[in-house]
PDB file of N, CA and C in Angstrom:
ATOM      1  N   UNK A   1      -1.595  21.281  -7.049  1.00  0.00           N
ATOM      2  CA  UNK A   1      -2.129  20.502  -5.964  1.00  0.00           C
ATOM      3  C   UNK A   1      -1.198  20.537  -4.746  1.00  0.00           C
ATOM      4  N   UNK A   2       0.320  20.227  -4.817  1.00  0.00           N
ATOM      5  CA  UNK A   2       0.963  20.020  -3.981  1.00  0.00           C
ATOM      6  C   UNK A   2       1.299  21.568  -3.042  1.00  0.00           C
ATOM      7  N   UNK A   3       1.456  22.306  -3.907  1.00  0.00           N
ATOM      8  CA  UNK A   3       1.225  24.289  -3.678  1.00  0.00           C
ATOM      9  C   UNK A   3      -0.211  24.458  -2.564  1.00  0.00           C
ATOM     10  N   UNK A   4      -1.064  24.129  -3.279  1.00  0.00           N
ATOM     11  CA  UNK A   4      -2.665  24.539  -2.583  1.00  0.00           C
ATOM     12  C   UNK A   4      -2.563  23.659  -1.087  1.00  0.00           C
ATOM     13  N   UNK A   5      -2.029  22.386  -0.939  1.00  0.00           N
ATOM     14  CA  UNK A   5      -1.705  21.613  -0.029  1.00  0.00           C
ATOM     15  C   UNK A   5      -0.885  22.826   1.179  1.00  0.00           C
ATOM     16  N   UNK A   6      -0.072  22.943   0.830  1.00  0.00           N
ATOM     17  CA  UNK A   6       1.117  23.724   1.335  1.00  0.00           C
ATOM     18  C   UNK A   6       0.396  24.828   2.074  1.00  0.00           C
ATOM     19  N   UNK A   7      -0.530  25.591   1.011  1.00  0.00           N
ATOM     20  CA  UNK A   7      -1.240  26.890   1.635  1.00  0.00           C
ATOM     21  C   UNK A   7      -2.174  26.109   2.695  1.00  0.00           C
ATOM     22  N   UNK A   8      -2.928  25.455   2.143  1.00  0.00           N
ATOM     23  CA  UNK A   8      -3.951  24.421   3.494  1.00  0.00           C
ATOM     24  C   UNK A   8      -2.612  24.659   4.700  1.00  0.00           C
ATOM     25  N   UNK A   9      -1.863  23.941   4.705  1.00  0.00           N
ATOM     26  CA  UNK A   9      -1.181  23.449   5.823  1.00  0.00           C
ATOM     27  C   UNK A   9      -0.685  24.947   7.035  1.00  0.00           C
ATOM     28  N   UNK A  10      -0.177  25.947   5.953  1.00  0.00           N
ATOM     29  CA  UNK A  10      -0.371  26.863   6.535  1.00  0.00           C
ATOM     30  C   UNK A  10      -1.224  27.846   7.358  1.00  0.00           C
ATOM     31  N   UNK A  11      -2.689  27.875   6.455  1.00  0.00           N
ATOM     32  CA  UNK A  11      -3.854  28.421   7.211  1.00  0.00           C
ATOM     33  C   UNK A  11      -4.364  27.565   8.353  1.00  0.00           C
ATOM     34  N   UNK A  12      -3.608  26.209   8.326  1.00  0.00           N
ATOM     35  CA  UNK A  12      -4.247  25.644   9.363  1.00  0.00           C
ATOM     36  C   UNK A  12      -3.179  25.749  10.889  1.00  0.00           C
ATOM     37  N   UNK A  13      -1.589  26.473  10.314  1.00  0.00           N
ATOM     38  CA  UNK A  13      -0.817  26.787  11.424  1.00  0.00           C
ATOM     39  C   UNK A  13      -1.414  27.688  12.168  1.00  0.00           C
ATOM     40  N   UNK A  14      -1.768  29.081  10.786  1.00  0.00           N
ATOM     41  CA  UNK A  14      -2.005  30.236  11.653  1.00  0.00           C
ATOM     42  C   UNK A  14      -3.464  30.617  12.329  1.00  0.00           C
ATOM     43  N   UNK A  15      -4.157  28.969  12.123  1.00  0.00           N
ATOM     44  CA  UNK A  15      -5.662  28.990  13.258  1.00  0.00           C
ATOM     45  C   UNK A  15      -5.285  28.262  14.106  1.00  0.00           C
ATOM     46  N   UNK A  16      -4.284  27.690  14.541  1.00  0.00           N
ATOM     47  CA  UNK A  16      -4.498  26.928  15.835  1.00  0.00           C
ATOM     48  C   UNK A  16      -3.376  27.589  17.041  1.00  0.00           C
ATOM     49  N   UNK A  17      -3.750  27.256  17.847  1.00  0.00           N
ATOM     50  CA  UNK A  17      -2.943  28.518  19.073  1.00  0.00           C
ATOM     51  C   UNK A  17      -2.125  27.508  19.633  1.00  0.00           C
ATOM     52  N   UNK A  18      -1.855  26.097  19.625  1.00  0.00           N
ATOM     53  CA  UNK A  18      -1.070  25.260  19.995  1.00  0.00           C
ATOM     54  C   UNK A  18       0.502  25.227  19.013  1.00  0.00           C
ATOM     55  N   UNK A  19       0.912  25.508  20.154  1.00  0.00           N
ATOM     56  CA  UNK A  19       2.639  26.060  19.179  1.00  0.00           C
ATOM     57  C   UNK A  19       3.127  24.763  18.674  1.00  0.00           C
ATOM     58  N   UNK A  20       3.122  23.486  19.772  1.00  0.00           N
ATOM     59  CA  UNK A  20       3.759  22.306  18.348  1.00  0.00           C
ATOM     60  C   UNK A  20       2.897  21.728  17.222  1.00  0.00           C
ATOM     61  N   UNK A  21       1.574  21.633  17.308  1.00  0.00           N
ATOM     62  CA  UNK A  21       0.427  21.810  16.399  1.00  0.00           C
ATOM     63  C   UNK A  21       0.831  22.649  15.334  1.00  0.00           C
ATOM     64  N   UNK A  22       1.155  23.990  15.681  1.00  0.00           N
ATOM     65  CA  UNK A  22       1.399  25.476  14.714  1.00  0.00           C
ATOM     66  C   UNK A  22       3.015  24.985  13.812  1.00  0.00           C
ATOM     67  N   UNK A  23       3.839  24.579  14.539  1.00  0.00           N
ATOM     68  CA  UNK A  23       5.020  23.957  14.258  1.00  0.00           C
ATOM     69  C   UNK A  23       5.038  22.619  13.219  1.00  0.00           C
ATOM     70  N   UNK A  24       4.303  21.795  13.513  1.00  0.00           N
ATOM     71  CA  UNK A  24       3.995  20.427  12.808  1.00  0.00           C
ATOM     72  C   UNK A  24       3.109  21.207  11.235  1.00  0.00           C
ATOM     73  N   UNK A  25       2.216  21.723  11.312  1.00  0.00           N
ATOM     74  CA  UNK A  25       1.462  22.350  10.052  1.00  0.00           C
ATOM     75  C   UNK A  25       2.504  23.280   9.048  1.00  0.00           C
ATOM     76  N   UNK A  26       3.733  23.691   9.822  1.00  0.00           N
ATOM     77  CA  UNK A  26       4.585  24.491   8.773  1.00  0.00           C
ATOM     78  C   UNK A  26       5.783  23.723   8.350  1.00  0.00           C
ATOM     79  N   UNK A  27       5.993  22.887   9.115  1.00  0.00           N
ATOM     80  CA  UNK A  27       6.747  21.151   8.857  1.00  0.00           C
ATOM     81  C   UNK A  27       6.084  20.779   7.666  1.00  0.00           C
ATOM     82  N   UNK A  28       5.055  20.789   7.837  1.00  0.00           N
ATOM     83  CA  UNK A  28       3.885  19.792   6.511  1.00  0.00           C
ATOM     84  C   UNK A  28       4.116  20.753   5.413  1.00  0.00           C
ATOM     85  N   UNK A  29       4.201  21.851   5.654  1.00  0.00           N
ATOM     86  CA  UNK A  29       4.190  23.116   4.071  1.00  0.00           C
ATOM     87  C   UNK A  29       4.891  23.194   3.723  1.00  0.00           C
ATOM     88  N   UNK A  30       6.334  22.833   4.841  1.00  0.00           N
ATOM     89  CA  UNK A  30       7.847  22.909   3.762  1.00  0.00           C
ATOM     90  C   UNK A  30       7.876  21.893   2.993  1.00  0.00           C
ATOM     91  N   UNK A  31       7.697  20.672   3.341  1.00  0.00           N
ATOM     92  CA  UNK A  31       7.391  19.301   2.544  1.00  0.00           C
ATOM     93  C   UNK A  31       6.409  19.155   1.667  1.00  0.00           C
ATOM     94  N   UNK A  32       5.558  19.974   1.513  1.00  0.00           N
ATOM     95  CA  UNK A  32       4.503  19.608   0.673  1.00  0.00           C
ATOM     96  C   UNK A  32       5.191  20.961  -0.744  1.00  0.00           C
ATOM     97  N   UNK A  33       5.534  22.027  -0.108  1.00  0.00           N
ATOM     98  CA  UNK A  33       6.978  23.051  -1.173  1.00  0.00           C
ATOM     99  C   UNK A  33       7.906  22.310  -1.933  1.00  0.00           C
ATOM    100  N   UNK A  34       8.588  21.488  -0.908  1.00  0.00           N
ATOM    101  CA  UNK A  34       9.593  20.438  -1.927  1.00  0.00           C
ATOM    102  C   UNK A  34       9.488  19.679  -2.389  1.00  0.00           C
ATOM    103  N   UNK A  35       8.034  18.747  -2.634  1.00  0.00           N
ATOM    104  CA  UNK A  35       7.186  18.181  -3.239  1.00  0.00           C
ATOM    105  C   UNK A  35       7.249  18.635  -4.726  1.00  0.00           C
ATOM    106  N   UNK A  36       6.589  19.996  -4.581  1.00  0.00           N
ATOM    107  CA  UNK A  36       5.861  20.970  -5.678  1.00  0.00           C
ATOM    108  C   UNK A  36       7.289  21.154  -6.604  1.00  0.00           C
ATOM    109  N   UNK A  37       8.604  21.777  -5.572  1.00  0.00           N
ATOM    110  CA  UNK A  37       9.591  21.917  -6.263  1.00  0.00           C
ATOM    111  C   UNK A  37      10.063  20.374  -7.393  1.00  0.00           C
ATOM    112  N   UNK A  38      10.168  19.500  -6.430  1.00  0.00           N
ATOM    113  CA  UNK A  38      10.892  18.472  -7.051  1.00  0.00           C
ATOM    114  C   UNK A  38      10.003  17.806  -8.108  1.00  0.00           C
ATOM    115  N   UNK A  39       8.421  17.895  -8.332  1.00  0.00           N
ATOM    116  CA  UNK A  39       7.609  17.624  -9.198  1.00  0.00           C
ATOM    117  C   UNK A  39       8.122  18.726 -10.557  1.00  0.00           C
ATOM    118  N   UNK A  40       8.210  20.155 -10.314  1.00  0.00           N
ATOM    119  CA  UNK A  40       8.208  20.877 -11.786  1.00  0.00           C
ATOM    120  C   UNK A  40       9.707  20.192 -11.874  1.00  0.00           C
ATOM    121  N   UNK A  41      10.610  19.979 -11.337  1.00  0.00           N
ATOM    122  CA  UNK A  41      12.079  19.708 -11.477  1.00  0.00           C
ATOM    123  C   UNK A  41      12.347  18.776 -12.547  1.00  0.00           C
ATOM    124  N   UNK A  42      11.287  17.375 -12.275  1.00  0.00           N
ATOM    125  CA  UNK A  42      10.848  16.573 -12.852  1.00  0.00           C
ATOM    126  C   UNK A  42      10.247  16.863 -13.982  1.00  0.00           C
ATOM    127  N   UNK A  43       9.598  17.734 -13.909  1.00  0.00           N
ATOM    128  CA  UNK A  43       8.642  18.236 -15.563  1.00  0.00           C
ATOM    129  C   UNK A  43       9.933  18.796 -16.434  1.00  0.00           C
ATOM    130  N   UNK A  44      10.614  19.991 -15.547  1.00  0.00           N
ATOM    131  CA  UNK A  44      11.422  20.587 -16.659  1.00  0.00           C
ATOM    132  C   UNK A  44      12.778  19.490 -17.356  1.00  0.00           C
ATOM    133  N   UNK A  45      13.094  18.615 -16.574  1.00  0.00           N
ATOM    134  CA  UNK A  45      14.437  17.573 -16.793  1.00  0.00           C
ATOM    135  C   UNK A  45      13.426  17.005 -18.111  1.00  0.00           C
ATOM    136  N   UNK A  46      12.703  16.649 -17.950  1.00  0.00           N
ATOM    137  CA  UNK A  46      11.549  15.869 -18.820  1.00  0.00           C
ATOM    138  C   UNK A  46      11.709  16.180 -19.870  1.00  0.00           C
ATOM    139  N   UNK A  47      11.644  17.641 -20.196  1.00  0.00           N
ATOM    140  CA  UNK A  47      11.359  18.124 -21.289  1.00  0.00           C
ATOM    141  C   UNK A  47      12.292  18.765 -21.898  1.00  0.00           C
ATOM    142  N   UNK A  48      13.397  18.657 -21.275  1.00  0.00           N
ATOM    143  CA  UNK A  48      15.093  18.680 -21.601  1.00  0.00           C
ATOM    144  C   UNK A  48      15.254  17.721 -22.600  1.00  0.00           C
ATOM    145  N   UNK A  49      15.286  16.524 -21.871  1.00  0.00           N
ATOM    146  CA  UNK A  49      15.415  15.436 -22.241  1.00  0.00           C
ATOM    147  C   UNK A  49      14.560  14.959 -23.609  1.00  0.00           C
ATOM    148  N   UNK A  50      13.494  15.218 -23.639  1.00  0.00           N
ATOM    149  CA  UNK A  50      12.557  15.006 -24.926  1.00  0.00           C
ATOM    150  C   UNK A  50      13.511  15.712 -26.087  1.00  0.00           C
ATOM    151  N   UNK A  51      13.862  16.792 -25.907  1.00  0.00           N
ATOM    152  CA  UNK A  51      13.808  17.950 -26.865  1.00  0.00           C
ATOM    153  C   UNK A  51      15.273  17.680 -27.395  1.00  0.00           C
ATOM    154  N   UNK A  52      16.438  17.281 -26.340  1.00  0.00           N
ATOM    155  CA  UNK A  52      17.160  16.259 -26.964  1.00  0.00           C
ATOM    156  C   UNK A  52      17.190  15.210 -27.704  1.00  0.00           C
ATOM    157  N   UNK A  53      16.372  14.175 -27.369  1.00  0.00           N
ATOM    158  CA  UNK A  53      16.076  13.259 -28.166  1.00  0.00           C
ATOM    159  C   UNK A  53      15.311  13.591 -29.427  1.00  0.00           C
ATOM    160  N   UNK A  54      14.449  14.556 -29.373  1.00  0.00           N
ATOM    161  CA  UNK A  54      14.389  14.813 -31.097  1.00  0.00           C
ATOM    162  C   UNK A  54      15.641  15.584 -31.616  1.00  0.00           C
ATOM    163  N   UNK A  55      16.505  16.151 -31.069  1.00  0.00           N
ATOM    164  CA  UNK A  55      17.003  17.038 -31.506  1.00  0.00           C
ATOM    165  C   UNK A  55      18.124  15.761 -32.300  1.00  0.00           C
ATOM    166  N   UNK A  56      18.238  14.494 -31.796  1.00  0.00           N
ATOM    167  CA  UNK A  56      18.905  13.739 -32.242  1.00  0.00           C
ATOM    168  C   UNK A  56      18.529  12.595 -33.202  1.00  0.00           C
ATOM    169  N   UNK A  57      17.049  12.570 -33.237  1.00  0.00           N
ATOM    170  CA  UNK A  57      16.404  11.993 -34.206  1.00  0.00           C
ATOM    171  C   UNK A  57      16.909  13.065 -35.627  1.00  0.00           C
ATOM    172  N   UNK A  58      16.804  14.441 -35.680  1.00  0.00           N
ATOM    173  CA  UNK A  58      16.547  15.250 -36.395  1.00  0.00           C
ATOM    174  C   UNK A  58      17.831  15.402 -36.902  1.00  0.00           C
ATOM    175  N   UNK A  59      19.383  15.124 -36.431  1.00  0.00           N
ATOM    176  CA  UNK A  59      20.571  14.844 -36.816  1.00  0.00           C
ATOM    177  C   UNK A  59      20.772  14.027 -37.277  1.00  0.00           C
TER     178      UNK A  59
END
């Protein structure tokens, strides 16, 4: 979602011919990127963390 966002934001830089318009829409895609990043970041710590905790149930 946050990815497909990102691409939106982009196709909507490279249709509009107004440069801070064009500027503000690739503003929005880097942020809506580090979104996406810091969401899987979140998934993978997640599942670090799980796999520890059984790994310590299992000790």
């Amino acid at each position: 979602m946050y990815r497909a966002n990102a691409e939106a934001q982009r196709t909507a830089a490279r249709n509009t011919a107004l440069p801070n318009r064009r500027d503000m829409h690739l503003r929005s895609a880097e942020t809506w990127e580090a979104m996406a990043a810091a969401v899987q970041d979140n998934a993978d710590r997640a599942m670090v963390n799980e796999a520890a905790k059984e790994a310590g149930k299992a000790g």
